[in-house]
PDB file of N, CA and C in Angstrom:
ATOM      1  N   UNK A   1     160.015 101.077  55.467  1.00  0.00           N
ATOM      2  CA  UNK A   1     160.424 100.344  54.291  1.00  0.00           C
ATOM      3  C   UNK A   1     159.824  98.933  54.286  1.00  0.00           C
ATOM      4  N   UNK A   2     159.746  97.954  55.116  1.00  0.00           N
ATOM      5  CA  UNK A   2     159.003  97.100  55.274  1.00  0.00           C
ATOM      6  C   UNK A   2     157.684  97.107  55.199  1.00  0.00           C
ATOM      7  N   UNK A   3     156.676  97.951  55.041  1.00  0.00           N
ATOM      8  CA  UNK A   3     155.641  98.453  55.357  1.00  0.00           C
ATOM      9  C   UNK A   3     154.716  97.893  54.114  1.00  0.00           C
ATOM     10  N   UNK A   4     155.596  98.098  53.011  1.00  0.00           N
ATOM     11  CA  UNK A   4     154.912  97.245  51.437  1.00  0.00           C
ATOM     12  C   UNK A   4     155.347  96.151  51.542  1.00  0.00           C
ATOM     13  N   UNK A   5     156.399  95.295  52.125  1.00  0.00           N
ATOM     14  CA  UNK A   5     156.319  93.824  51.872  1.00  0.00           C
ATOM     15  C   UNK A   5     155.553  93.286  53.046  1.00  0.00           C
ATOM     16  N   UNK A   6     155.082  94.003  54.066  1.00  0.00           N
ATOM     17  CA  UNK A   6     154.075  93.383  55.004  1.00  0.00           C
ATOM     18  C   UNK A   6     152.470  93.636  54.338  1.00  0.00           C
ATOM     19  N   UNK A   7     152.567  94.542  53.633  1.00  0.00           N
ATOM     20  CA  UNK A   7     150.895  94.492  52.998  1.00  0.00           C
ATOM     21  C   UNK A   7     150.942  93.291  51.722  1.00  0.00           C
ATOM     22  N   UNK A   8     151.889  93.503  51.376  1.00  0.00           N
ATOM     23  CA  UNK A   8     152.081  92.692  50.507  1.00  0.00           C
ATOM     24  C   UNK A   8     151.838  91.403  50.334  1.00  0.00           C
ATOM     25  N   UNK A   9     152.273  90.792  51.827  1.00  0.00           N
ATOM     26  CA  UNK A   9     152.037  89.878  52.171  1.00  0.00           C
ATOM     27  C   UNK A   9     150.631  89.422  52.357  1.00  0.00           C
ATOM     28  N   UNK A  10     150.018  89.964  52.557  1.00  0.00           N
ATOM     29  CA  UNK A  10     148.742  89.889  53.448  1.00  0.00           C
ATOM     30  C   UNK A  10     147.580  89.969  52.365  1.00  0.00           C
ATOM     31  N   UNK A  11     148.029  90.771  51.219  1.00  0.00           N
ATOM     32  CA  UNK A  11     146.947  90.791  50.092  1.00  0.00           C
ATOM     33  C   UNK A  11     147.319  89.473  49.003  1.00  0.00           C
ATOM     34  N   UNK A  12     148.650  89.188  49.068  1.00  0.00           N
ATOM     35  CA  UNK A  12     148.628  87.953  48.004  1.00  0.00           C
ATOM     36  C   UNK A  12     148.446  86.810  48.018  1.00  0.00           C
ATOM     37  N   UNK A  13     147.687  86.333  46.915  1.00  0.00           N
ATOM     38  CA  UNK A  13     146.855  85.063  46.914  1.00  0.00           C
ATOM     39  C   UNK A  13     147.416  84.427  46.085  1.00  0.00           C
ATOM     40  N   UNK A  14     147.271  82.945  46.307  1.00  0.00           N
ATOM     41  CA  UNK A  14     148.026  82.134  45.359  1.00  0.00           C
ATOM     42  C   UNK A  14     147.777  81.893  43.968  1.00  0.00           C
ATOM     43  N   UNK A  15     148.918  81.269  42.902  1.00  0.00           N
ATOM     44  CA  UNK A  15     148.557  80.982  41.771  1.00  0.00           C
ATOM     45  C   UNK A  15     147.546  79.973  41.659  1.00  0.00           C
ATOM     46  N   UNK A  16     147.803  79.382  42.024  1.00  0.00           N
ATOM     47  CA  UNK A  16     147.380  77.697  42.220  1.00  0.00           C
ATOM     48  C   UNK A  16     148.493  76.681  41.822  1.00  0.00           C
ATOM     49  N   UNK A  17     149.143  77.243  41.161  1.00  0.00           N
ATOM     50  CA  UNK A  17     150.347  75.938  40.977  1.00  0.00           C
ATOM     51  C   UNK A  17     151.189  75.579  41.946  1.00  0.00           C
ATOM     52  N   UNK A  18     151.431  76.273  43.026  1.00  0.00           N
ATOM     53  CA  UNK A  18     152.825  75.896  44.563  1.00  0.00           C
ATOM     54  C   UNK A  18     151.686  75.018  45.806  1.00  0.00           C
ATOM     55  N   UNK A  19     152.392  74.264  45.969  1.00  0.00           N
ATOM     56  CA  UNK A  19     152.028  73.360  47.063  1.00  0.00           C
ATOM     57  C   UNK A  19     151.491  74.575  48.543  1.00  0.00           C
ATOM     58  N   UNK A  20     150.679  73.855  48.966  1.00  0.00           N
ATOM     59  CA  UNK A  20     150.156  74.885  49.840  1.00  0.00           C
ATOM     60  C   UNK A  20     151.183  74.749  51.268  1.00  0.00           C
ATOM     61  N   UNK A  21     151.812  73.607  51.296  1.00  0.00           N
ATOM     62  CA  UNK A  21     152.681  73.170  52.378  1.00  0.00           C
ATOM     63  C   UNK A  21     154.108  73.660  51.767  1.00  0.00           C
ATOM     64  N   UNK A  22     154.641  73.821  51.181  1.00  0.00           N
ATOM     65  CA  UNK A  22     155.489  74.217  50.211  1.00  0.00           C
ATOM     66  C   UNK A  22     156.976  73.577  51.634  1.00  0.00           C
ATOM     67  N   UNK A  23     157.816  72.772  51.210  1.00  0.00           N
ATOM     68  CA  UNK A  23     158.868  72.840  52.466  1.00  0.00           C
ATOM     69  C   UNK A  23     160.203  72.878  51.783  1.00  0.00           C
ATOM     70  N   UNK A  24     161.257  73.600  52.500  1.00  0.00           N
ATOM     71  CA  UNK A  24     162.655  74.048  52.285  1.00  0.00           C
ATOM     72  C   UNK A  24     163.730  72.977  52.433  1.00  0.00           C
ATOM     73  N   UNK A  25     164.502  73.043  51.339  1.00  0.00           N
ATOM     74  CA  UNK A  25     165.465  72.074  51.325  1.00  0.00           C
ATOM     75  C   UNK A  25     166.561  72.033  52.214  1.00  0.00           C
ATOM     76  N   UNK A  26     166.603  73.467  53.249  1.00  0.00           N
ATOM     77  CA  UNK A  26     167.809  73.798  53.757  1.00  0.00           C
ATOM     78  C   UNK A  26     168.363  72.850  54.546  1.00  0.00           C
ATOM     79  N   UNK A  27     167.597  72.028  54.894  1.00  0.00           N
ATOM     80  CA  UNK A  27     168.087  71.151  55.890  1.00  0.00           C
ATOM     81  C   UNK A  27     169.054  70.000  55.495  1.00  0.00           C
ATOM     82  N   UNK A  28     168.959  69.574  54.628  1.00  0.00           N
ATOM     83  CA  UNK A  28     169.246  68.546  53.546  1.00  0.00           C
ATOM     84  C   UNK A  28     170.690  69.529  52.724  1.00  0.00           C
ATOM     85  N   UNK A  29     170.545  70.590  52.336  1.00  0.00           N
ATOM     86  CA  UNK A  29     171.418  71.407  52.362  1.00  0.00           C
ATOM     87  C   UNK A  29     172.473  71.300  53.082  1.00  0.00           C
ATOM     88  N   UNK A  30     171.640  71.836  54.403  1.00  0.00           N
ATOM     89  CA  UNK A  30     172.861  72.135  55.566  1.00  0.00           C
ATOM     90  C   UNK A  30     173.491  70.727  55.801  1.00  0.00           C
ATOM     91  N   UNK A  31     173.230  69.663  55.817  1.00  0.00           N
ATOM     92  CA  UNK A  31     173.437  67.992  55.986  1.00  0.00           C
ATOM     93  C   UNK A  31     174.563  67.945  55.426  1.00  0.00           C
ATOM     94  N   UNK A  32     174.432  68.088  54.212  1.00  0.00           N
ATOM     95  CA  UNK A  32     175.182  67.920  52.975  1.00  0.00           C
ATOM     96  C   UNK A  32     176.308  68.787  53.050  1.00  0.00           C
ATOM     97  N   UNK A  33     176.743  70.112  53.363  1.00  0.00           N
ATOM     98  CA  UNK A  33     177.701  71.088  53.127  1.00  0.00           C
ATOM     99  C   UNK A  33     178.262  70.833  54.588  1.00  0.00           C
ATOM    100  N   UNK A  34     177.839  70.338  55.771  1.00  0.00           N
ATOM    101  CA  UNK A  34     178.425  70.200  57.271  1.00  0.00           C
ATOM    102  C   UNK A  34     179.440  68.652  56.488  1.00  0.00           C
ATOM    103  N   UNK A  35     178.595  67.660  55.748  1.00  0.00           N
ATOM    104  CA  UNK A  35     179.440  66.588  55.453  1.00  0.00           C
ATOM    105  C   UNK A  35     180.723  66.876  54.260  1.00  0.00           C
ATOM    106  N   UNK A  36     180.611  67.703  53.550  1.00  0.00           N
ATOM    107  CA  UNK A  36     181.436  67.866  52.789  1.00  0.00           C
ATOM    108  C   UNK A  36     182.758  69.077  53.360  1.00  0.00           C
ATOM    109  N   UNK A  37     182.531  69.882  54.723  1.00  0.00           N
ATOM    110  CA  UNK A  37     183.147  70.672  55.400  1.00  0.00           C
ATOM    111  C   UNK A  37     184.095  69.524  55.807  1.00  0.00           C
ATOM    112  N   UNK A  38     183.463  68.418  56.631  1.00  0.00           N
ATOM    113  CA  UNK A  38     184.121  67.602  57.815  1.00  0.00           C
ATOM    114  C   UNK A  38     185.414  67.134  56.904  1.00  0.00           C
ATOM    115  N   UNK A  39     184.687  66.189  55.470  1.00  0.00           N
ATOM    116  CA  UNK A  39     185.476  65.517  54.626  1.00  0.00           C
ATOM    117  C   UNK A  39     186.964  66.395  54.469  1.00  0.00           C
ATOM    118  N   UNK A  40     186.361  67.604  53.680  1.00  0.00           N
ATOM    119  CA  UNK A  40     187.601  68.625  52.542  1.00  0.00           C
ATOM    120  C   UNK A  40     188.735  69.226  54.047  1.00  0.00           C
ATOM    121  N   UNK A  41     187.807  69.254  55.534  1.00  0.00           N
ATOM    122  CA  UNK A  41     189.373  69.570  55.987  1.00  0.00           C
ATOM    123  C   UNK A  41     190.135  68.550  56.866  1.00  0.00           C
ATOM    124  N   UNK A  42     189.375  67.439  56.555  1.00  0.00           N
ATOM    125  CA  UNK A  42     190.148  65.832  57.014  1.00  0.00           C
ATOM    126  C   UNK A  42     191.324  65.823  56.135  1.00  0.00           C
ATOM    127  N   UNK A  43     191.004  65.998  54.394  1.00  0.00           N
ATOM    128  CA  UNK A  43     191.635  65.373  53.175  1.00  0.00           C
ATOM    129  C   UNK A  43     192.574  66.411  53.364  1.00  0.00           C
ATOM    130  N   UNK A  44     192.296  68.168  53.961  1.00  0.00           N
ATOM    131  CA  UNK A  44     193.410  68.698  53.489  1.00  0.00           C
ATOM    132  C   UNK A  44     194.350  68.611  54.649  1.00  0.00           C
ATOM    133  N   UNK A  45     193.867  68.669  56.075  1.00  0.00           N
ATOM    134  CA  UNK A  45     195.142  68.374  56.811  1.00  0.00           C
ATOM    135  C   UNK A  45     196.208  66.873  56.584  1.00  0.00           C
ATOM    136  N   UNK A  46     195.489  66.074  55.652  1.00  0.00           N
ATOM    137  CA  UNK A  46     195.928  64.710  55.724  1.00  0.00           C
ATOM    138  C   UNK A  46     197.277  65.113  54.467  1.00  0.00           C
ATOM    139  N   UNK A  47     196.504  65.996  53.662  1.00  0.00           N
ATOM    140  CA  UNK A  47     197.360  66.129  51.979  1.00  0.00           C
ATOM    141  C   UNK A  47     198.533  67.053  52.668  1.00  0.00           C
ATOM    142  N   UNK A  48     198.320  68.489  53.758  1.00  0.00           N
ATOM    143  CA  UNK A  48     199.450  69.225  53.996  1.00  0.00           C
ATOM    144  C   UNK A  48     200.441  68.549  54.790  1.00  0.00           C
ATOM    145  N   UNK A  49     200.021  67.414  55.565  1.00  0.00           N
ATOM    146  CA  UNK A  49     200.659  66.598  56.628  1.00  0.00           C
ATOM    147  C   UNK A  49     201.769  65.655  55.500  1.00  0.00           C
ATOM    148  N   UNK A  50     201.327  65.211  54.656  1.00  0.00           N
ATOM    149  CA  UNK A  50     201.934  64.676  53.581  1.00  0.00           C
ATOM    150  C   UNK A  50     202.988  65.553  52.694  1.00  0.00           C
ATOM    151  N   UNK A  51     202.599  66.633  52.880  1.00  0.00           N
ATOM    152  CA  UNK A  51     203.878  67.299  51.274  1.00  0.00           C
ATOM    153  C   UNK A  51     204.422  67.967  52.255  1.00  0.00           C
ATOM    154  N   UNK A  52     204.198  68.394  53.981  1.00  0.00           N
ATOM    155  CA  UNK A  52     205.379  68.785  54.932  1.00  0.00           C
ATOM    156  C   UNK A  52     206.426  67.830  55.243  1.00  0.00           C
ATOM    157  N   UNK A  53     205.996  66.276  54.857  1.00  0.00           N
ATOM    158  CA  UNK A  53     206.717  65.325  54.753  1.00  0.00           C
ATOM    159  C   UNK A  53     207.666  64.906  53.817  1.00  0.00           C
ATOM    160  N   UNK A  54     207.607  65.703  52.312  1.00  0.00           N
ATOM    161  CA  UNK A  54     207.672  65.196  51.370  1.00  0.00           C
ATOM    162  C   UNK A  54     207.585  64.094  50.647  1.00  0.00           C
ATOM    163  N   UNK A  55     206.437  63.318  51.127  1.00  0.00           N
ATOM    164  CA  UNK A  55     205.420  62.465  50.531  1.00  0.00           C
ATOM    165  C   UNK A  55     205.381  62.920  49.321  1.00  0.00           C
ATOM    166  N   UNK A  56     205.217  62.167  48.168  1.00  0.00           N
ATOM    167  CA  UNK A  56     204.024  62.119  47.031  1.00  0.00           C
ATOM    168  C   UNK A  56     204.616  63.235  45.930  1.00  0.00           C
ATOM    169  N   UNK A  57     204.549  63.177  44.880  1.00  0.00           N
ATOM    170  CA  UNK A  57     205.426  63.455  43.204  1.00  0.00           C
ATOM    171  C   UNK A  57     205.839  64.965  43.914  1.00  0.00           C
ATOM    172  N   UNK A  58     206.623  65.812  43.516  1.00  0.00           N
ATOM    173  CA  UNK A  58     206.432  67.256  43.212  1.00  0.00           C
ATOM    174  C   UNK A  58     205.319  67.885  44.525  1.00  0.00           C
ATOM    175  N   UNK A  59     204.727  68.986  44.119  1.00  0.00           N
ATOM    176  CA  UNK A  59     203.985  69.747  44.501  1.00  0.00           C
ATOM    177  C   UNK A  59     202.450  69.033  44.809  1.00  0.00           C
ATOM    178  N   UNK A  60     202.408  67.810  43.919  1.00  0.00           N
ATOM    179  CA  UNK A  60     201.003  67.346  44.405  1.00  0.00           C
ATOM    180  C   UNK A  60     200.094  67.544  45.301  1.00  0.00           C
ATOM    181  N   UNK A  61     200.722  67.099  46.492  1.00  0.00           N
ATOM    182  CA  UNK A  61     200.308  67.216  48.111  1.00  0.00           C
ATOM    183  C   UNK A  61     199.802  68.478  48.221  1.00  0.00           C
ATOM    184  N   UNK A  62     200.183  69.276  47.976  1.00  0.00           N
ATOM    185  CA  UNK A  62     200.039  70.696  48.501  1.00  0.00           C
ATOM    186  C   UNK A  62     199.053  71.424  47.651  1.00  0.00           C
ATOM    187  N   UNK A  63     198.926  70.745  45.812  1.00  0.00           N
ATOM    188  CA  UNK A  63     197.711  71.214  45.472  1.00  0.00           C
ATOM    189  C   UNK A  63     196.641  70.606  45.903  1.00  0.00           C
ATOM    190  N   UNK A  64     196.470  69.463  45.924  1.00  0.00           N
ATOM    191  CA  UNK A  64     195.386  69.029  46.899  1.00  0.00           C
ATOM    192  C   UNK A  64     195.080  69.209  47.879  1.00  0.00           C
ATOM    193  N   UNK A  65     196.035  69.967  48.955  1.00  0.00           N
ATOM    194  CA  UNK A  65     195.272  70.217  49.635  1.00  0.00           C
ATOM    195  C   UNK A  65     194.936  71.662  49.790  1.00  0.00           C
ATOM    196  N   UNK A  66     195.449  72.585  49.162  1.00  0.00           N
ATOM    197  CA  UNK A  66     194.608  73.612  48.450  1.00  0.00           C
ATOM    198  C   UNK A  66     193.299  73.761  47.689  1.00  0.00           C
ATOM    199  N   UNK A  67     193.431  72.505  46.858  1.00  0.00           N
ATOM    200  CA  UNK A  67     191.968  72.757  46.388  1.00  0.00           C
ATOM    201  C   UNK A  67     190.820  72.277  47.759  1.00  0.00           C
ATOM    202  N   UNK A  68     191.293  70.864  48.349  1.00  0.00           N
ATOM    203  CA  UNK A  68     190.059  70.825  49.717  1.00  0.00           C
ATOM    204  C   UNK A  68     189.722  72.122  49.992  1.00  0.00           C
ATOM    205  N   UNK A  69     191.185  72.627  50.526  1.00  0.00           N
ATOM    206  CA  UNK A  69     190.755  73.512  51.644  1.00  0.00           C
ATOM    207  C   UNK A  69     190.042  74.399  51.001  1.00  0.00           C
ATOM    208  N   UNK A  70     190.228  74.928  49.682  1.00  0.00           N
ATOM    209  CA  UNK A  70     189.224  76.122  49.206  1.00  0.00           C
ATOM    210  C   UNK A  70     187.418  75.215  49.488  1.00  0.00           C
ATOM    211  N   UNK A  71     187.592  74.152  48.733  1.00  0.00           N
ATOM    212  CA  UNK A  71     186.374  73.472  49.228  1.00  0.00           C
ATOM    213  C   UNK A  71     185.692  73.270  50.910  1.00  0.00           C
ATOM    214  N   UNK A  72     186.878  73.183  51.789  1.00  0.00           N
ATOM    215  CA  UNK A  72     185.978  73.441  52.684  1.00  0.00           C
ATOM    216  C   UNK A  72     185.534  75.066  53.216  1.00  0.00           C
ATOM    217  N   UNK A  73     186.388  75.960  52.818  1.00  0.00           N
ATOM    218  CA  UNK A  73     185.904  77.261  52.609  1.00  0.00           C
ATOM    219  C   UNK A  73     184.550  77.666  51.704  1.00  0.00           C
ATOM    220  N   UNK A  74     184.137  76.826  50.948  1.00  0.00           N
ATOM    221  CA  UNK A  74     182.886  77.341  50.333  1.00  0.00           C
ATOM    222  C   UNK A  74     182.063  76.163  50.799  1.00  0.00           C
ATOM    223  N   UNK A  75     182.272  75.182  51.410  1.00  0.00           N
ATOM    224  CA  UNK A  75     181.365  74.677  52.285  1.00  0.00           C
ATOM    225  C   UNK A  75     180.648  75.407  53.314  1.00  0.00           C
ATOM    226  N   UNK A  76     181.764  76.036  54.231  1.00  0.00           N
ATOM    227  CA  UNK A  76     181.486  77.059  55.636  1.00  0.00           C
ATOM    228  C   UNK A  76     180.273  78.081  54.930  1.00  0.00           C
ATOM    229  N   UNK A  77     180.920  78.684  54.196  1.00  0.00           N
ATOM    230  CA  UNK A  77     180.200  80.165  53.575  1.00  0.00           C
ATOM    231  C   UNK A  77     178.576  79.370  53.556  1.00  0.00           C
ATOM    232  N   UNK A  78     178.775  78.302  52.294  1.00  0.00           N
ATOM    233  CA  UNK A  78     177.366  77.780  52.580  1.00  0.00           C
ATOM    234  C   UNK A  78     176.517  77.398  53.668  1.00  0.00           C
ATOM    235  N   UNK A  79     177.192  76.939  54.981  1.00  0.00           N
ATOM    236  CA  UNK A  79     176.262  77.093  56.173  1.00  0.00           C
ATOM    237  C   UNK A  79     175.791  78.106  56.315  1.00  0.00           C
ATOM    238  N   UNK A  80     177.100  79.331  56.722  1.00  0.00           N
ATOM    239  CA  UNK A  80     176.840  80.799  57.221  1.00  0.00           C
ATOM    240  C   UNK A  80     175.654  80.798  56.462  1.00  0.00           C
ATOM    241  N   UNK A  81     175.351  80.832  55.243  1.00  0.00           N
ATOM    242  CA  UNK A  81     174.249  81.227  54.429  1.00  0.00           C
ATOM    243  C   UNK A  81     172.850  80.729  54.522  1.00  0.00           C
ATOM    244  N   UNK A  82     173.199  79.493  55.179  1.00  0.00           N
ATOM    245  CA  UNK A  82     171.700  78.386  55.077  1.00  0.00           C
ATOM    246  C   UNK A  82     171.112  78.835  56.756  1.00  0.00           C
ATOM    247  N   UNK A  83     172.354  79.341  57.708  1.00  0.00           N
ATOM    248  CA  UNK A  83     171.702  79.500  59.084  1.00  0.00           C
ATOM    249  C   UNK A  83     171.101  80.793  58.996  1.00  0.00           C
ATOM    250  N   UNK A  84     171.986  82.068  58.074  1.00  0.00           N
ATOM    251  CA  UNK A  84     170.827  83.200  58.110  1.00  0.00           C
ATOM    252  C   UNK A  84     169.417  82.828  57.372  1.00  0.00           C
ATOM    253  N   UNK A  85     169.587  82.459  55.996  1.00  0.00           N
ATOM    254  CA  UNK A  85     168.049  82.197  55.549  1.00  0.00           C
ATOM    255  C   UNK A  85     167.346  81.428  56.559  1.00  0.00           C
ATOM    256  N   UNK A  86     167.783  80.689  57.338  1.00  0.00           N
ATOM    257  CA  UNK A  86     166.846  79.867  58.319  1.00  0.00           C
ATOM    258  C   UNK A  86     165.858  80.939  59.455  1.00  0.00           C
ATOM    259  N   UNK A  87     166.927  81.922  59.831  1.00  0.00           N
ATOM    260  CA  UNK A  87     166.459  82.574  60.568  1.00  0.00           C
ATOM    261  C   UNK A  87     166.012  83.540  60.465  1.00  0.00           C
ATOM    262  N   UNK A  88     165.346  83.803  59.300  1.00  0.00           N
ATOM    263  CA  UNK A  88     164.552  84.854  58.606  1.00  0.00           C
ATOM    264  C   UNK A  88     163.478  84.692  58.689  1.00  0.00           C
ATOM    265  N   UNK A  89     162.079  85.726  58.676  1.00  0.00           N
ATOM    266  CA  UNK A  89     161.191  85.157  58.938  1.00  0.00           C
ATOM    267  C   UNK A  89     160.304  84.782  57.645  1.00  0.00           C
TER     268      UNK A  89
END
């Protein structure tokens, strides 16, 4: 099954329009989604630590820190994702 995307490879020639160095953003990516992981589960242990306290209006506390935490959940996913494409060949 690989057998046509390795010829494939090997017969195609460029348009001329893509940079011949062409380089991947993943890194800058991965930068970015490791900093926004660290942040969303600082804010949410800080927000659940708060509404186990009953800190802060109503339910507040606890949606906030639901929404982090979903945010740092689609932070993670986005690594998982940036370390397989990395390691592809």
């Amino acid at each position: 099954m690989n057998e046509p995307d390795e010829q494939h490879r090997s017969t195609h020639r460029r348009a001329g329009t893509e940079p011949v160095n062409a380089r991947s953003a993943l890194g800058l990516r991965a930068a970015l989604s490791a900093v926004a992981l660290v942040a969303a589960l600082i804010v949410c242990v800080v927000f659940a630590v708060r509404g186990a306290q009953g800190a802060g209006p109503g339910a507040a506390p606890w949606i906030i820190a639901v929404i982090t935490g979903v945010t740092a959940l689609i932070a993670a996913v986005d690594l998982a994702v940036i370390y397989r494409r990395s390691r592809e060949p």
